[in-house]
C-alpha atoms as a PDB file:
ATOM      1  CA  UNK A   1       0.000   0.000   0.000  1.00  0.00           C
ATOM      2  CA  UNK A   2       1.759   3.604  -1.122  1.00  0.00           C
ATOM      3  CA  UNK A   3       1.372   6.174   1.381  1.00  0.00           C
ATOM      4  CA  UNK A   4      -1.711   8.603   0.757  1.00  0.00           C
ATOM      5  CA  UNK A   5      -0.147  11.898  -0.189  1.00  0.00           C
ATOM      6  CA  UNK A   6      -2.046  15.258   1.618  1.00  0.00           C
ATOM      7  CA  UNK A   7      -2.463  18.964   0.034  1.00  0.00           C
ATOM      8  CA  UNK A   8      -0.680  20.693   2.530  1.00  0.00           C
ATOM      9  CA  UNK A   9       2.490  18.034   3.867  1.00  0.00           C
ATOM     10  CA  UNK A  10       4.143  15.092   3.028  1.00  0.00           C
ATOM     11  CA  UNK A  11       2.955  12.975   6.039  1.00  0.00           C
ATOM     12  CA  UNK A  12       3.555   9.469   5.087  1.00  0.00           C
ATOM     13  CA  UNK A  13       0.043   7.268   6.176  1.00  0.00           C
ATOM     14  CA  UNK A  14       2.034   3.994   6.211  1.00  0.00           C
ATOM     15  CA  UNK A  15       3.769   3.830   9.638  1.00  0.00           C
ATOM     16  CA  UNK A  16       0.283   5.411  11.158  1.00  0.00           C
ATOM     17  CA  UNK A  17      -1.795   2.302   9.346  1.00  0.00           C
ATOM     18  CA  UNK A  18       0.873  -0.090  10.547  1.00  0.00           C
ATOM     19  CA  UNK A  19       0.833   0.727  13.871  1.00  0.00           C
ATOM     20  CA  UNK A  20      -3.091   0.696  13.862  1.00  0.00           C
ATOM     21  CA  UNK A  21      -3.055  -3.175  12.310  1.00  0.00           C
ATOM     22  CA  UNK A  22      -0.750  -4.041  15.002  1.00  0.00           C
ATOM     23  CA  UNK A  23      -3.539  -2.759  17.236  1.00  0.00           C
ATOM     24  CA  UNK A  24      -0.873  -0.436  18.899  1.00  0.00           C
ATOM     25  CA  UNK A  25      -3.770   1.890  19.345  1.00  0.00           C
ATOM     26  CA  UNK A  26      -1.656   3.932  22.404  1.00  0.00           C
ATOM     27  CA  UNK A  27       0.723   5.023  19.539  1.00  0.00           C
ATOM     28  CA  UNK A  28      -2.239   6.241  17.304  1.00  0.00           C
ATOM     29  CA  UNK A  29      -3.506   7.939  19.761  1.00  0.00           C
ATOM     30  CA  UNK A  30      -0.095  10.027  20.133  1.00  0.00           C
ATOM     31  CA  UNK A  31       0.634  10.428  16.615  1.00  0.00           C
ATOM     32  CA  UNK A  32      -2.803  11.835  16.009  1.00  0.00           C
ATOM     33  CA  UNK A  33      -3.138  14.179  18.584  1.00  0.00           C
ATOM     34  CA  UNK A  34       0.790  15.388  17.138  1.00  0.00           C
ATOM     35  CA  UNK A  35       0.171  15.517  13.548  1.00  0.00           C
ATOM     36  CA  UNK A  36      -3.057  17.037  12.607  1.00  0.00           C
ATOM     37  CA  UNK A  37      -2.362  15.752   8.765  1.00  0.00           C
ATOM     38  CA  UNK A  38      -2.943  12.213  10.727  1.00  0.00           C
ATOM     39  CA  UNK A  39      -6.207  13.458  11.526  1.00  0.00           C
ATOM     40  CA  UNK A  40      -7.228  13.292   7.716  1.00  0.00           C
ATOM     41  CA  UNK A  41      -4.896  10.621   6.410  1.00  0.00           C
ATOM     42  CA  UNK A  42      -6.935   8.435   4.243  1.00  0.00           C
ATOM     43  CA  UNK A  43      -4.572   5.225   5.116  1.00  0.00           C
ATOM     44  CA  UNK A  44      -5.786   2.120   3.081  1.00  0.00           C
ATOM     45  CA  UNK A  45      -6.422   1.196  -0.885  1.00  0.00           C
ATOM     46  CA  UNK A  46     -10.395   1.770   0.546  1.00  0.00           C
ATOM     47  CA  UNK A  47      -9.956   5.465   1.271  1.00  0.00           C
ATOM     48  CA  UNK A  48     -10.529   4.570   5.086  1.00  0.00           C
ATOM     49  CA  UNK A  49      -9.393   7.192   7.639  1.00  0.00           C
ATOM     50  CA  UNK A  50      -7.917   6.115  10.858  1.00  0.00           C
ATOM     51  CA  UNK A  51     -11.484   6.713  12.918  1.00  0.00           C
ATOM     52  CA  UNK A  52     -12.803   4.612  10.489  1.00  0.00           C
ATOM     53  CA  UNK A  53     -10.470   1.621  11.210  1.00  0.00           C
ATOM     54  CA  UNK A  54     -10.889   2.563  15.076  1.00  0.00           C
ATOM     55  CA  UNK A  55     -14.669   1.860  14.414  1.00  0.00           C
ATOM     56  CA  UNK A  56     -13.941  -0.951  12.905  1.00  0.00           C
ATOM     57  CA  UNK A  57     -11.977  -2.211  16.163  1.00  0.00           C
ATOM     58  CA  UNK A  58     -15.184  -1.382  17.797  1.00  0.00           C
ATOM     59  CA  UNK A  59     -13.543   0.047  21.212  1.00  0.00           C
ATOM     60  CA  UNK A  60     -15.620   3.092  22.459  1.00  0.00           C
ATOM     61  CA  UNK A  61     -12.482   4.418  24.035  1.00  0.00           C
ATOM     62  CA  UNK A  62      -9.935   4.624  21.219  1.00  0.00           C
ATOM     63  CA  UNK A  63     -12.849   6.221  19.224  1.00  0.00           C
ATOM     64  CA  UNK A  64     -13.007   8.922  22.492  1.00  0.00           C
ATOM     65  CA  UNK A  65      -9.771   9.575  22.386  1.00  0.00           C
ATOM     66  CA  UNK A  66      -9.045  10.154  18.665  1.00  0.00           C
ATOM     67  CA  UNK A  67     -12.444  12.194  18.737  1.00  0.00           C
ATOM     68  CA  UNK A  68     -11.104  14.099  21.671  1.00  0.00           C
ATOM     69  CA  UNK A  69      -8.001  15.054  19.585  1.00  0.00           C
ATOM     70  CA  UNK A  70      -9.630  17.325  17.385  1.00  0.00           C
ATOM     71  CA  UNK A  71     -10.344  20.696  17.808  1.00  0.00           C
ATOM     72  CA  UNK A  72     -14.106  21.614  17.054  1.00  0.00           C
ATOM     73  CA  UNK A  73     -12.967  24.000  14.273  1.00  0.00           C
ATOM     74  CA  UNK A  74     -11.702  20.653  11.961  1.00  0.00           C
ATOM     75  CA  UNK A  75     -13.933  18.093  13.919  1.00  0.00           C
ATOM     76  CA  UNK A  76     -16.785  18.220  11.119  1.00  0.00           C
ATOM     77  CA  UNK A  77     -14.344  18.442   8.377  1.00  0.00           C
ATOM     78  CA  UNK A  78     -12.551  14.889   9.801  1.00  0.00           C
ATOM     79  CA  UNK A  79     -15.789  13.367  10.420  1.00  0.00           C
ATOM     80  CA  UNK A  80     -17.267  14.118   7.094  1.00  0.00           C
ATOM     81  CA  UNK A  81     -14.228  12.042   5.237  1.00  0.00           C
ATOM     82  CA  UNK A  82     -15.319   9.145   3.407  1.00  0.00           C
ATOM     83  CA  UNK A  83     -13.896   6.304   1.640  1.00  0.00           C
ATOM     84  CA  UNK A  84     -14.702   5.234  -1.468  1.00  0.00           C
ATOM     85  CA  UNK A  85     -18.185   3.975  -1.227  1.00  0.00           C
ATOM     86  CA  UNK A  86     -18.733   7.559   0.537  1.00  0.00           C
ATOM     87  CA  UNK A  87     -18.884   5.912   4.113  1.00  0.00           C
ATOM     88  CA  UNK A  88     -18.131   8.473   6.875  1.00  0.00           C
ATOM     89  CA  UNK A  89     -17.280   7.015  10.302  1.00  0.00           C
ATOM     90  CA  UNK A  90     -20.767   7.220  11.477  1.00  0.00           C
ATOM     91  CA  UNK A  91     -22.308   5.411   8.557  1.00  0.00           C
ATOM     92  CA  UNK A  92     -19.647   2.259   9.308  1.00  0.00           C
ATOM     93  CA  UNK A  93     -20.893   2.489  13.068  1.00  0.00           C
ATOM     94  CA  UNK A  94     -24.686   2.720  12.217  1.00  0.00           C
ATOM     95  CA  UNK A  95     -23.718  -0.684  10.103  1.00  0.00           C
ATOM     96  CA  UNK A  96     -21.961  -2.252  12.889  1.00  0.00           C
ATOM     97  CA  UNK A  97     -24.649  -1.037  15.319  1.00  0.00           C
ATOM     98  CA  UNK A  98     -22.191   0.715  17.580  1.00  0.00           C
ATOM     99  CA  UNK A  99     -24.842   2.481  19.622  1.00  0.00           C
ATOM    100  CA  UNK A 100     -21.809   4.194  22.212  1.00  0.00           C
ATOM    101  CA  UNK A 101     -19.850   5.111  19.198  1.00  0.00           C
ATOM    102  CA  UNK A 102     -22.460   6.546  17.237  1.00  0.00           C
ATOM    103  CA  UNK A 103     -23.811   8.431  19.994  1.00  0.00           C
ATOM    104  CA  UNK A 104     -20.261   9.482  20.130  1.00  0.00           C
ATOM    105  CA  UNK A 105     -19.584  10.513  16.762  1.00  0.00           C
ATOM    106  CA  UNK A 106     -23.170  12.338  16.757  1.00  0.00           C
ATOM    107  CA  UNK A 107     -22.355  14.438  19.706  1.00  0.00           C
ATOM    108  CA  UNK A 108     -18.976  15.836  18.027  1.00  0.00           C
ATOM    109  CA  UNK A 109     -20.874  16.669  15.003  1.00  0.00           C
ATOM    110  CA  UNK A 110     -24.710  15.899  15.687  1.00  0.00           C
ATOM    111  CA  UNK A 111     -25.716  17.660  11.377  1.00  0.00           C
ATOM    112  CA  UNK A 112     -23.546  14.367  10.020  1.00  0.00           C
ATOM    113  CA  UNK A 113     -26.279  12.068  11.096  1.00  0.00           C
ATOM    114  CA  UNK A 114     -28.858  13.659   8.945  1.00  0.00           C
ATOM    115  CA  UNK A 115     -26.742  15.490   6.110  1.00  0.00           C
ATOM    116  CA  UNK A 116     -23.923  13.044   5.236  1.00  0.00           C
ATOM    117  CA  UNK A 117     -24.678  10.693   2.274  1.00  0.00           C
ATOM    118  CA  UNK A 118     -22.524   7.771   0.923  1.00  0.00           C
ATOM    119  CA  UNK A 119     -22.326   6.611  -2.639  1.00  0.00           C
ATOM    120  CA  UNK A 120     -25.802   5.131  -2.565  1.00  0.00           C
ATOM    121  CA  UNK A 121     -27.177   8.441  -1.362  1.00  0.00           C
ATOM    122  CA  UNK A 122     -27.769   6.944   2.179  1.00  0.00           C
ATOM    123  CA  UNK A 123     -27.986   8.524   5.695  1.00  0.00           C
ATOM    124  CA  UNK A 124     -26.350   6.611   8.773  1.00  0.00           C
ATOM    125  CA  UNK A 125     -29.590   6.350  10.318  1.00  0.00           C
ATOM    126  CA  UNK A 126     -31.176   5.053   6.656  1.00  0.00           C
ATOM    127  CA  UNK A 127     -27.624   2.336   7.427  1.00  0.00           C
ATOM    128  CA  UNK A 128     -28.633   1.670  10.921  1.00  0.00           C
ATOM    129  CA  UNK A 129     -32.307   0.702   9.377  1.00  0.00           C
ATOM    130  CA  UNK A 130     -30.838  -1.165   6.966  1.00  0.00           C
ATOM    131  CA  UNK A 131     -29.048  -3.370   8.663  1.00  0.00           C
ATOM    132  CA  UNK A 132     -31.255  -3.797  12.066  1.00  0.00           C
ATOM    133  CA  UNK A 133     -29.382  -2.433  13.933  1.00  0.00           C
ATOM    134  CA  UNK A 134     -32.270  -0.863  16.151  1.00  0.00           C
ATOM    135  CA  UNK A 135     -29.744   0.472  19.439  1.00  0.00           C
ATOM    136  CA  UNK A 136     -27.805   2.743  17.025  1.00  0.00           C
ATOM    137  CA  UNK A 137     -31.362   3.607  14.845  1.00  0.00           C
ATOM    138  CA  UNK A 138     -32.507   5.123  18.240  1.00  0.00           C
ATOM    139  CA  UNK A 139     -29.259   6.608  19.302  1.00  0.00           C
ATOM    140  CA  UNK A 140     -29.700   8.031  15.717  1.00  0.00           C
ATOM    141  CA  UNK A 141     -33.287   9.287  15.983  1.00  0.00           C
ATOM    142  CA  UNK A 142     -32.377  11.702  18.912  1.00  0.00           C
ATOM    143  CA  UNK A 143     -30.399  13.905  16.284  1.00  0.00           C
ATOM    144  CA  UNK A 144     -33.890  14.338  14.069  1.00  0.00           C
ATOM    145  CA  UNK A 145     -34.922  17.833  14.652  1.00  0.00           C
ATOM    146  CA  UNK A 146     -38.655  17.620  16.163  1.00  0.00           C
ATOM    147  CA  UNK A 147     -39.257  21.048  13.448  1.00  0.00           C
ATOM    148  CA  UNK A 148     -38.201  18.309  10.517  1.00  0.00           C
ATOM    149  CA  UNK A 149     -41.041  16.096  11.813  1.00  0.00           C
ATOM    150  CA  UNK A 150     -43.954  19.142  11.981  1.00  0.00           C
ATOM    151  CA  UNK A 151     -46.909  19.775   9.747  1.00  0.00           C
ATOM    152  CA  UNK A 152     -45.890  22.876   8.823  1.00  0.00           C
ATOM    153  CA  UNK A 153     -42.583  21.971   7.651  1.00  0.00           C
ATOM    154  CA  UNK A 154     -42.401  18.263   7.367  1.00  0.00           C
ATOM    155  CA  UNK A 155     -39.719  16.864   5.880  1.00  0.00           C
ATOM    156  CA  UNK A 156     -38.321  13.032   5.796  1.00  0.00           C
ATOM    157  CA  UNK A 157     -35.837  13.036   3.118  1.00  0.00           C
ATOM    158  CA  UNK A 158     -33.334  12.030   5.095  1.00  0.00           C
ATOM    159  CA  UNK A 159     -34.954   8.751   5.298  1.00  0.00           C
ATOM    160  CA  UNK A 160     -34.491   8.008   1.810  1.00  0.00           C
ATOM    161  CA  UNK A 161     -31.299   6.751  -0.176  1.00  0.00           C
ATOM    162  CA  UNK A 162     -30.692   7.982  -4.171  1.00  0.00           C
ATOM    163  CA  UNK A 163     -33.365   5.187  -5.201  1.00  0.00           C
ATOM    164  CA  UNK A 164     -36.265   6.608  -3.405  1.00  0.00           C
ATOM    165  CA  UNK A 165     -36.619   3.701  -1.161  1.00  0.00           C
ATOM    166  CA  UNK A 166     -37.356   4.644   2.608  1.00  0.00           C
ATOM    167  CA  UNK A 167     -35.802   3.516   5.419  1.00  0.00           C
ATOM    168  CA  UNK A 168     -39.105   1.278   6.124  1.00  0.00           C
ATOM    169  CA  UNK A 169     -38.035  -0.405   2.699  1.00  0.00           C
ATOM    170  CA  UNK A 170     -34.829  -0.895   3.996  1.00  0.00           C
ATOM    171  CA  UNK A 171     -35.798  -2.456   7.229  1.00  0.00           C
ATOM    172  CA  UNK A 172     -38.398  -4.976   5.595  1.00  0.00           C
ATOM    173  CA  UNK A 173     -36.156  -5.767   2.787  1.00  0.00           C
ATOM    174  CA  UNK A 174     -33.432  -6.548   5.216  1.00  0.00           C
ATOM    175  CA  UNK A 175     -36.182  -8.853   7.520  1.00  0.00           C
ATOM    176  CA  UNK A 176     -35.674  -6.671  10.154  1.00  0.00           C
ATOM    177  CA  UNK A 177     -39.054  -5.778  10.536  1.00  0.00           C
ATOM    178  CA  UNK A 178     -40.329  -8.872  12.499  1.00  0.00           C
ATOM    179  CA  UNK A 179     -37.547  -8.187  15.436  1.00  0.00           C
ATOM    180  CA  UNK A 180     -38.747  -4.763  15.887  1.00  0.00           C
ATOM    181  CA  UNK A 181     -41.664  -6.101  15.999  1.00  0.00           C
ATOM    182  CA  UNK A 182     -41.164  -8.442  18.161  1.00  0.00           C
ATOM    183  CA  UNK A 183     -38.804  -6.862  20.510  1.00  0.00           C
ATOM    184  CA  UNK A 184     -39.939  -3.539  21.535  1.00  0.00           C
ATOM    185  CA  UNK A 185     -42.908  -2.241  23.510  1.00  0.00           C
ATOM    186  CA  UNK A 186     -45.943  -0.343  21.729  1.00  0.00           C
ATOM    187  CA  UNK A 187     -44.862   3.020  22.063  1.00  0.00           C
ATOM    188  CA  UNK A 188     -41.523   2.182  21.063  1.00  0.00           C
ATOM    189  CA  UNK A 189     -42.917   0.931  17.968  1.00  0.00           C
ATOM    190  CA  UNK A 190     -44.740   3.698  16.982  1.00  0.00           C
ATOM    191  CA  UNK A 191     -41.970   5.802  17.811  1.00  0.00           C
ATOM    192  CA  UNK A 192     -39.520   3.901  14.842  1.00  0.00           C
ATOM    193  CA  UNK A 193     -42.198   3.550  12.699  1.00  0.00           C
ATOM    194  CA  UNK A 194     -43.075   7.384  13.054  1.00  0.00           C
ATOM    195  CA  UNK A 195     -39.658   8.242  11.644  1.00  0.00           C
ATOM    196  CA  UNK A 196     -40.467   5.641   8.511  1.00  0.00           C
ATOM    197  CA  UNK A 197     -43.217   8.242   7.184  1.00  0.00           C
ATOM    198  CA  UNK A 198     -45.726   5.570   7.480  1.00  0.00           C
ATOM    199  CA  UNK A 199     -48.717   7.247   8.196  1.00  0.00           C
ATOM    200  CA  UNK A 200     -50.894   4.572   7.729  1.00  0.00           C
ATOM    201  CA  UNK A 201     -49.086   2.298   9.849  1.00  0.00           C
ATOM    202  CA  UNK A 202     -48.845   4.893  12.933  1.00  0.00           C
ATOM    203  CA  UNK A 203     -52.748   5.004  12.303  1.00  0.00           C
ATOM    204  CA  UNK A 204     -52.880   1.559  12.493  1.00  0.00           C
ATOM    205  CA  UNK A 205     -50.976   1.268  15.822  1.00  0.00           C
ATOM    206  CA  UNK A 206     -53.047   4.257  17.562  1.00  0.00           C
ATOM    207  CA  UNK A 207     -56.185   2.082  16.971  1.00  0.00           C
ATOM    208  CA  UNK A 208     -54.840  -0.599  18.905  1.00  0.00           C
END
Protein backbone atom coordinates (compact mmCIF):
# COMPACT_ATOMS: atom_id res chain seq x y z
CA UNK A 1 0.00 0.00 0.00
CA UNK A 2 1.76 3.60 -1.12
CA UNK A 3 1.37 6.17 1.38
CA UNK A 4 -1.71 8.60 0.76
CA UNK A 5 -0.15 11.90 -0.19
CA UNK A 6 -2.05 15.26 1.62
CA UNK A 7 -2.46 18.96 0.03
CA UNK A 8 -0.68 20.69 2.53
CA UNK A 9 2.49 18.03 3.87
CA UNK A 10 4.14 15.09 3.03
CA UNK A 11 2.95 12.98 6.04
CA UNK A 12 3.55 9.47 5.09
CA UNK A 13 0.04 7.27 6.18
CA UNK A 14 2.03 3.99 6.21
CA UNK A 15 3.77 3.83 9.64
CA UNK A 16 0.28 5.41 11.16
CA UNK A 17 -1.80 2.30 9.35
CA UNK A 18 0.87 -0.09 10.55
CA UNK A 19 0.83 0.73 13.87
CA UNK A 20 -3.09 0.70 13.86
CA UNK A 21 -3.06 -3.17 12.31
CA UNK A 22 -0.75 -4.04 15.00
CA UNK A 23 -3.54 -2.76 17.24
CA UNK A 24 -0.87 -0.44 18.90
CA UNK A 25 -3.77 1.89 19.35
CA UNK A 26 -1.66 3.93 22.40
CA UNK A 27 0.72 5.02 19.54
CA UNK A 28 -2.24 6.24 17.30
CA UNK A 29 -3.51 7.94 19.76
CA UNK A 30 -0.10 10.03 20.13
CA UNK A 31 0.63 10.43 16.62
CA UNK A 32 -2.80 11.84 16.01
CA UNK A 33 -3.14 14.18 18.58
CA UNK A 34 0.79 15.39 17.14
CA UNK A 35 0.17 15.52 13.55
CA UNK A 36 -3.06 17.04 12.61
CA UNK A 37 -2.36 15.75 8.77
CA UNK A 38 -2.94 12.21 10.73
CA UNK A 39 -6.21 13.46 11.53
CA UNK A 40 -7.23 13.29 7.72
CA UNK A 41 -4.90 10.62 6.41
CA UNK A 42 -6.94 8.43 4.24
CA UNK A 43 -4.57 5.22 5.12
CA UNK A 44 -5.79 2.12 3.08
CA UNK A 45 -6.42 1.20 -0.89
CA UNK A 46 -10.39 1.77 0.55
CA UNK A 47 -9.96 5.47 1.27
CA UNK A 48 -10.53 4.57 5.09
CA UNK A 49 -9.39 7.19 7.64
CA UNK A 50 -7.92 6.12 10.86
CA UNK A 51 -11.48 6.71 12.92
CA UNK A 52 -12.80 4.61 10.49
CA UNK A 53 -10.47 1.62 11.21
CA UNK A 54 -10.89 2.56 15.08
CA UNK A 55 -14.67 1.86 14.41
CA UNK A 56 -13.94 -0.95 12.91
CA UNK A 57 -11.98 -2.21 16.16
CA UNK A 58 -15.18 -1.38 17.80
CA UNK A 59 -13.54 0.05 21.21
CA UNK A 60 -15.62 3.09 22.46
CA UNK A 61 -12.48 4.42 24.04
CA UNK A 62 -9.94 4.62 21.22
CA UNK A 63 -12.85 6.22 19.22
CA UNK A 64 -13.01 8.92 22.49
CA UNK A 65 -9.77 9.57 22.39
CA UNK A 66 -9.05 10.15 18.67
CA UNK A 67 -12.44 12.19 18.74
CA UNK A 68 -11.10 14.10 21.67
CA UNK A 69 -8.00 15.05 19.58
CA UNK A 70 -9.63 17.33 17.39
CA UNK A 71 -10.34 20.70 17.81
CA UNK A 72 -14.11 21.61 17.05
CA UNK A 73 -12.97 24.00 14.27
CA UNK A 74 -11.70 20.65 11.96
CA UNK A 75 -13.93 18.09 13.92
CA UNK A 76 -16.78 18.22 11.12
CA UNK A 77 -14.34 18.44 8.38
CA UNK A 78 -12.55 14.89 9.80
CA UNK A 79 -15.79 13.37 10.42
CA UNK A 80 -17.27 14.12 7.09
CA UNK A 81 -14.23 12.04 5.24
CA UNK A 82 -15.32 9.15 3.41
CA UNK A 83 -13.90 6.30 1.64
CA UNK A 84 -14.70 5.23 -1.47
CA UNK A 85 -18.18 3.97 -1.23
CA UNK A 86 -18.73 7.56 0.54
CA UNK A 87 -18.88 5.91 4.11
CA UNK A 88 -18.13 8.47 6.87
CA UNK A 89 -17.28 7.02 10.30
CA UNK A 90 -20.77 7.22 11.48
CA UNK A 91 -22.31 5.41 8.56
CA UNK A 92 -19.65 2.26 9.31
CA UNK A 93 -20.89 2.49 13.07
CA UNK A 94 -24.69 2.72 12.22
CA UNK A 95 -23.72 -0.68 10.10
CA UNK A 96 -21.96 -2.25 12.89
CA UNK A 97 -24.65 -1.04 15.32
CA UNK A 98 -22.19 0.72 17.58
CA UNK A 99 -24.84 2.48 19.62
CA UNK A 100 -21.81 4.19 22.21
CA UNK A 101 -19.85 5.11 19.20
CA UNK A 102 -22.46 6.55 17.24
CA UNK A 103 -23.81 8.43 19.99
CA UNK A 104 -20.26 9.48 20.13
CA UNK A 105 -19.58 10.51 16.76
CA UNK A 106 -23.17 12.34 16.76
CA UNK A 107 -22.36 14.44 19.71
CA UNK A 108 -18.98 15.84 18.03
CA UNK A 109 -20.87 16.67 15.00
CA UNK A 110 -24.71 15.90 15.69
CA UNK A 111 -25.72 17.66 11.38
CA UNK A 112 -23.55 14.37 10.02
CA UNK A 113 -26.28 12.07 11.10
CA UNK A 114 -28.86 13.66 8.94
CA UNK A 115 -26.74 15.49 6.11
CA UNK A 116 -23.92 13.04 5.24
CA UNK A 117 -24.68 10.69 2.27
CA UNK A 118 -22.52 7.77 0.92
CA UNK A 119 -22.33 6.61 -2.64
CA UNK A 120 -25.80 5.13 -2.57
CA UNK A 121 -27.18 8.44 -1.36
CA UNK A 122 -27.77 6.94 2.18
CA UNK A 123 -27.99 8.52 5.70
CA UNK A 124 -26.35 6.61 8.77
CA UNK A 125 -29.59 6.35 10.32
CA UNK A 126 -31.18 5.05 6.66
CA UNK A 127 -27.62 2.34 7.43
CA UNK A 128 -28.63 1.67 10.92
CA UNK A 129 -32.31 0.70 9.38
CA UNK A 130 -30.84 -1.17 6.97
CA UNK A 131 -29.05 -3.37 8.66
CA UNK A 132 -31.26 -3.80 12.07
CA UNK A 133 -29.38 -2.43 13.93
CA UNK A 134 -32.27 -0.86 16.15
CA UNK A 135 -29.74 0.47 19.44
CA UNK A 136 -27.80 2.74 17.03
CA UNK A 137 -31.36 3.61 14.85
CA UNK A 138 -32.51 5.12 18.24
CA UNK A 139 -29.26 6.61 19.30
CA UNK A 140 -29.70 8.03 15.72
CA UNK A 141 -33.29 9.29 15.98
CA UNK A 142 -32.38 11.70 18.91
CA UNK A 143 -30.40 13.91 16.28
CA UNK A 144 -33.89 14.34 14.07
CA UNK A 145 -34.92 17.83 14.65
CA UNK A 146 -38.66 17.62 16.16
CA UNK A 147 -39.26 21.05 13.45
CA UNK A 148 -38.20 18.31 10.52
CA UNK A 149 -41.04 16.10 11.81
CA UNK A 150 -43.95 19.14 11.98
CA UNK A 151 -46.91 19.77 9.75
CA UNK A 152 -45.89 22.88 8.82
CA UNK A 153 -42.58 21.97 7.65
CA UNK A 154 -42.40 18.26 7.37
CA UNK A 155 -39.72 16.86 5.88
CA UNK A 156 -38.32 13.03 5.80
CA UNK A 157 -35.84 13.04 3.12
CA UNK A 158 -33.33 12.03 5.10
CA UNK A 159 -34.95 8.75 5.30
CA UNK A 160 -34.49 8.01 1.81
CA UNK A 161 -31.30 6.75 -0.18
CA UNK A 162 -30.69 7.98 -4.17
CA UNK A 163 -33.37 5.19 -5.20
CA UNK A 164 -36.26 6.61 -3.41
CA UNK A 165 -36.62 3.70 -1.16
CA UNK A 166 -37.36 4.64 2.61
CA UNK A 167 -35.80 3.52 5.42
CA UNK A 168 -39.11 1.28 6.12
CA UNK A 169 -38.04 -0.40 2.70
CA UNK A 170 -34.83 -0.90 4.00
CA UNK A 171 -35.80 -2.46 7.23
CA UNK A 172 -38.40 -4.98 5.60
CA UNK A 173 -36.16 -5.77 2.79
CA UNK A 174 -33.43 -6.55 5.22
CA UNK A 175 -36.18 -8.85 7.52
CA UNK A 176 -35.67 -6.67 10.15
CA UNK A 177 -39.05 -5.78 10.54
CA UNK A 178 -40.33 -8.87 12.50
CA UNK A 179 -37.55 -8.19 15.44
CA UNK A 180 -38.75 -4.76 15.89
CA UNK A 181 -41.66 -6.10 16.00
CA UNK A 182 -41.16 -8.44 18.16
CA UNK A 183 -38.80 -6.86 20.51
CA UNK A 184 -39.94 -3.54 21.54
CA UNK A 185 -42.91 -2.24 23.51
CA UNK A 186 -45.94 -0.34 21.73
CA UNK A 187 -44.86 3.02 22.06
CA UNK A 188 -41.52 2.18 21.06
CA UNK A 189 -42.92 0.93 17.97
CA UNK A 190 -44.74 3.70 16.98
CA UNK A 191 -41.97 5.80 17.81
CA UNK A 192 -39.52 3.90 14.84
CA UNK A 193 -42.20 3.55 12.70
CA UNK A 194 -43.08 7.38 13.05
CA UNK A 195 -39.66 8.24 11.64
CA UNK A 196 -40.47 5.64 8.51
CA UNK A 197 -43.22 8.24 7.18
CA UNK A 198 -45.73 5.57 7.48
CA UNK A 199 -48.72 7.25 8.20
CA UNK A 200 -50.89 4.57 7.73
CA UNK A 201 -49.09 2.30 9.85
CA UNK A 202 -48.85 4.89 12.93
CA UNK A 203 -52.75 5.00 12.30
CA UNK A 204 -52.88 1.56 12.49
CA UNK A 205 -50.98 1.27 15.82
CA UNK A 206 -53.05 4.26 17.56
CA UNK A 207 -56.19 2.08 16.97
CA UNK A 208 -54.84 -0.60 18.91
Amino acid sequence: MEPTKLEGGNFNSKVLFKKAMAGDWFAVVEMYKKNPLARRAKVTRAKHTILHLAVSEEDDNVVKQLLDAMTDDEARDILSLQNEFGDTPLHAAAALGLAGICWLLAEKCNELVLRSRNNARETPLYIAAHHGKKKAFFVLQDYVPETLLSRQNYNISFCRRGDGNTILHAAVHGEHFGNVLQSTDLLQLQEFLMFFGTFWIQIWLLRL
